[in-house]
Protein backbone atom coordinates (compact mmCIF):
# COMPACT_ATOMS: atom_id res chain seq x y z
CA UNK A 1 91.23 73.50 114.51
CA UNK A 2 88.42 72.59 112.07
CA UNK A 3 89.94 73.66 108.23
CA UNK A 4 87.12 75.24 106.07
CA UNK A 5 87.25 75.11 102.57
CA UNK A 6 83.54 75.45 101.54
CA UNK A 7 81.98 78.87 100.85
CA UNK A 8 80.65 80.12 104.06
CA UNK A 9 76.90 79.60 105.05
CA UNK A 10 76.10 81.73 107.97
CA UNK A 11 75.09 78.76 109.56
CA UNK A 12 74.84 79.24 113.81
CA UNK A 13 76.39 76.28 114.11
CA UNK A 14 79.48 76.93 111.40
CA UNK A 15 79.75 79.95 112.71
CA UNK A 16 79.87 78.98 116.34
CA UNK A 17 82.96 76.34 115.65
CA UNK A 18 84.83 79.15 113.71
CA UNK A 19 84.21 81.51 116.34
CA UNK A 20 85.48 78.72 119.32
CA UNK A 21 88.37 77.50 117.38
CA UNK A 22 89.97 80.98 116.31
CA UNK A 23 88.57 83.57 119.16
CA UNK A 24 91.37 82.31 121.35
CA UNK A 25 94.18 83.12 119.03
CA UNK A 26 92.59 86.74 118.02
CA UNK A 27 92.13 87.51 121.62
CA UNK A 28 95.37 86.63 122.63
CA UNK A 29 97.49 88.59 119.55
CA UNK A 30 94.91 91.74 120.08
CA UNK A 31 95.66 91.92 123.95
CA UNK A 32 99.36 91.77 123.41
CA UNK A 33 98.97 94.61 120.71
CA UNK A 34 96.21 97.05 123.07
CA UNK A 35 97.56 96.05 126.24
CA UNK A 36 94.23 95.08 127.52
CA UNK A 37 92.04 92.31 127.45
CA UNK A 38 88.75 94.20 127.31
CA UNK A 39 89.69 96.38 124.66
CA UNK A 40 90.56 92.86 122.93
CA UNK A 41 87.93 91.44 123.43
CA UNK A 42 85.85 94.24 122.10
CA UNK A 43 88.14 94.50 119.16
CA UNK A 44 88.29 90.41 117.93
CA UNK A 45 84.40 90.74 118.75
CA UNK A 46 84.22 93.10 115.58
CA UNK A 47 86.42 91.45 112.99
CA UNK A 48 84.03 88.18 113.83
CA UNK A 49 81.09 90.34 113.10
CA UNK A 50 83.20 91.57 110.10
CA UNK A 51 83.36 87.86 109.06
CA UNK A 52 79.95 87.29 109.50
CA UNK A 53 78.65 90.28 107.70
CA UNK A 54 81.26 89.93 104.77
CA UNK A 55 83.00 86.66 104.97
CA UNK A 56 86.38 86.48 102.09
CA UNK A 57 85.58 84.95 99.31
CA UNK A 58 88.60 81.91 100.06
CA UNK A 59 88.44 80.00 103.16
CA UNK A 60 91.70 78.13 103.20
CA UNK A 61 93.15 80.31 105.29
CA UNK A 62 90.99 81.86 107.79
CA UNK A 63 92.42 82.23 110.61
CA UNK A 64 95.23 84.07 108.61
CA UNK A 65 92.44 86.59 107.37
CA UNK A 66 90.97 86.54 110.86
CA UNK A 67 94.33 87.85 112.09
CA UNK A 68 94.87 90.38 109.58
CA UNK A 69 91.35 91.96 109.96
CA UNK A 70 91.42 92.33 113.71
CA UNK A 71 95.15 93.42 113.71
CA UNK A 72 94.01 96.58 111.11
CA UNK A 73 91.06 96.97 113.49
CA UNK A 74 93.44 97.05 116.71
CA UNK A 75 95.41 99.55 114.51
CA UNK A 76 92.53 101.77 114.20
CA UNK A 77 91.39 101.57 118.09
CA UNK A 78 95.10 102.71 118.82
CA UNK A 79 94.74 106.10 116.22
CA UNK A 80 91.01 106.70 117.65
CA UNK A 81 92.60 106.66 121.09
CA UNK A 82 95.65 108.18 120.55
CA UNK A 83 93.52 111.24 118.96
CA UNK A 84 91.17 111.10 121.58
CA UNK A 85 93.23 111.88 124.14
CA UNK A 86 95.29 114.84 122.15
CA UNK A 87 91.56 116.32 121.59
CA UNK A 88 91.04 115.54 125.43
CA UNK A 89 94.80 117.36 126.58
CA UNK A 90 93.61 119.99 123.46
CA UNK A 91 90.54 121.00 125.61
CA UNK A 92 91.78 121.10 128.93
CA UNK A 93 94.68 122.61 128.08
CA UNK A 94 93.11 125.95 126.39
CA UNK A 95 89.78 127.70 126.86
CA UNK A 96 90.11 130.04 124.07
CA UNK A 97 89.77 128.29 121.11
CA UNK A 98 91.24 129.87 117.54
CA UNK A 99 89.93 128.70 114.47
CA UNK A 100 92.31 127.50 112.29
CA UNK A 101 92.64 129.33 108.74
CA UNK A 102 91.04 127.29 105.83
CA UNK A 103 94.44 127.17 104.07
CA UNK A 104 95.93 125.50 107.40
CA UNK A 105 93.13 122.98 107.48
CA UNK A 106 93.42 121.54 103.93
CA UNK A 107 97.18 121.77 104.46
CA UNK A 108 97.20 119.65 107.62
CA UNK A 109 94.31 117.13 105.46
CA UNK A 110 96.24 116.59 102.84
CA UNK A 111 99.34 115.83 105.10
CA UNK A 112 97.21 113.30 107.44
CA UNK A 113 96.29 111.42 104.04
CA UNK A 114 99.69 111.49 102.61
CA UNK A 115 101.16 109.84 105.95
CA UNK A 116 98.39 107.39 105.78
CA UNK A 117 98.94 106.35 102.36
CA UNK A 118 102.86 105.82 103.67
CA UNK A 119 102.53 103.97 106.32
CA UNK A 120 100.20 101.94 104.10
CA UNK A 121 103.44 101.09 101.85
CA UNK A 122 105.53 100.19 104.58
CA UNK A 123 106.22 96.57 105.74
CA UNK A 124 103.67 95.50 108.48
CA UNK A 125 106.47 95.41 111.15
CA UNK A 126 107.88 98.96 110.61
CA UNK A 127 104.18 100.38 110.78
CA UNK A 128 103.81 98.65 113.79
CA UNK A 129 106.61 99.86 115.77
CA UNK A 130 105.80 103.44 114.41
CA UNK A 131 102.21 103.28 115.43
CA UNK A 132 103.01 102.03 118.73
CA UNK A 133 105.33 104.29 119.63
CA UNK A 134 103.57 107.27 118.46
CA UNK A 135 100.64 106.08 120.20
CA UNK A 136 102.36 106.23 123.55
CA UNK A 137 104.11 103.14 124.11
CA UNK A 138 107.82 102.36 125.73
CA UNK A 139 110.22 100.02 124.19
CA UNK A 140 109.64 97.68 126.21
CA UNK A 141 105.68 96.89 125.16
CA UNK A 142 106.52 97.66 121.27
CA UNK A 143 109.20 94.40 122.15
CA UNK A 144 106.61 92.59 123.68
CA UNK A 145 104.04 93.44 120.53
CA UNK A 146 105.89 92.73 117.87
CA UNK A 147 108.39 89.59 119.60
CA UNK A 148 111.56 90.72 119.45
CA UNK A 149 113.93 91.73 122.29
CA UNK A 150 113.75 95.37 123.88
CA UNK A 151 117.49 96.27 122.59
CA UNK A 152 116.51 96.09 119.33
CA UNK A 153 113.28 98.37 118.66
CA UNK A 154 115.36 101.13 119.19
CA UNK A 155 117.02 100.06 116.06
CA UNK A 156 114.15 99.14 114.35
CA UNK A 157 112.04 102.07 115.09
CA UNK A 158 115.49 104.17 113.32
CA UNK A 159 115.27 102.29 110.25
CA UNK A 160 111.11 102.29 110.38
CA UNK A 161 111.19 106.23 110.50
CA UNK A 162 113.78 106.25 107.66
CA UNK A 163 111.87 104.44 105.78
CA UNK A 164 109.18 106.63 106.04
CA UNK A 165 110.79 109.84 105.39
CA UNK A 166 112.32 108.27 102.17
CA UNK A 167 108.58 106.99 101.16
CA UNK A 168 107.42 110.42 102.48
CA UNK A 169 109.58 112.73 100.48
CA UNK A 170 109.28 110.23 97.24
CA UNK A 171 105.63 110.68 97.62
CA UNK A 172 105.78 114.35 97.05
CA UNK A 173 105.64 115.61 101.18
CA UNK A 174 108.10 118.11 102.59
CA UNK A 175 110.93 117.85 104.73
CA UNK A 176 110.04 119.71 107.65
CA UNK A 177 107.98 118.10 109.95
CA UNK A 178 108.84 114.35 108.72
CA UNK A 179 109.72 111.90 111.60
């Protein structure tokens, strides 16, 4: 793998050996985290477009920041899905549709941003497991995501969402309804 240290210069060809030598890697981290290889594909596709819009200012470790980018993108894909699909089940599921009141709405906004700046202070692992398996996944592909062995992410998804209730109730939310 080619090491860049020089300020990036949108050059094709720079940008073609960055994108050979580090696609590979990204494609392979973000199909073990989505579970499939087109949604991977679509997803490392971005963060390279990210890096060619807005490269980081330091280029010693790129691949690092490569990683990190698409990894918060696959994050995202998993939410936008995830919510997708409860808006999907929301519509099939009832044709009458109630309008929820205003105080309800900023109540449920204000809890959405509060569990978002949480899981923001939590360690990368522990938001993992707690995105995956709120997203729909067994045990057995959180293990696989995150490399460790299926026994254990019951375990660690017990001290992830105790984690988050303690972050949750420091930050000022309520008790009821914390995981």
């Amino acid at each position: 793998m080619p090491q860049i240290t020089t300020s990036f210069n949108k050059s094709l060809a720079g940008f073609k050996e960055i994108f050979e030598s580090h696609y590979p890697s990204v494609c392979r981290k973000l199909t073990s985290l989505l579970g499939s290889r087109a949604a991977a594909e679509d997803v490392a596709q971005e963060a390279f477009i990210k890096l060619y819009e807005a490269p980081p200012r330091e280029f010693s470790n790129l691949g690092g920041w490569l990683t990190r980018v698409a990894t918060n993108m696959a994050y995202n894909h998993l939410n936008s899905e995830n919510s997708r699909r409860r808006r999907e089940a929301d519509a099939g599921s009832s044709l009458v549709t109630v309008e929820p009141e205003p105080g309800e709405e900023l109540l449920r906004s204000e809890e959405a941003a509060l569990t978002r700046r949480v899981l923001e202070l939590l360690p990368e692992r522990d938001r993992a497991c707690l995105l995956l398996r709120y997203s729909g996944m067994d045990y057995a592909s959180i293990a696989r995501v995150i490399g460790v062995k299926e026994s254990s992410v019951g375990t660690l998804l017990a001290r992830a969402r105790a984690r988050f209730r303690k972050e949750y109730l420091k930050l000022g939310g309520s008790d009821h309804g914390v995981l």
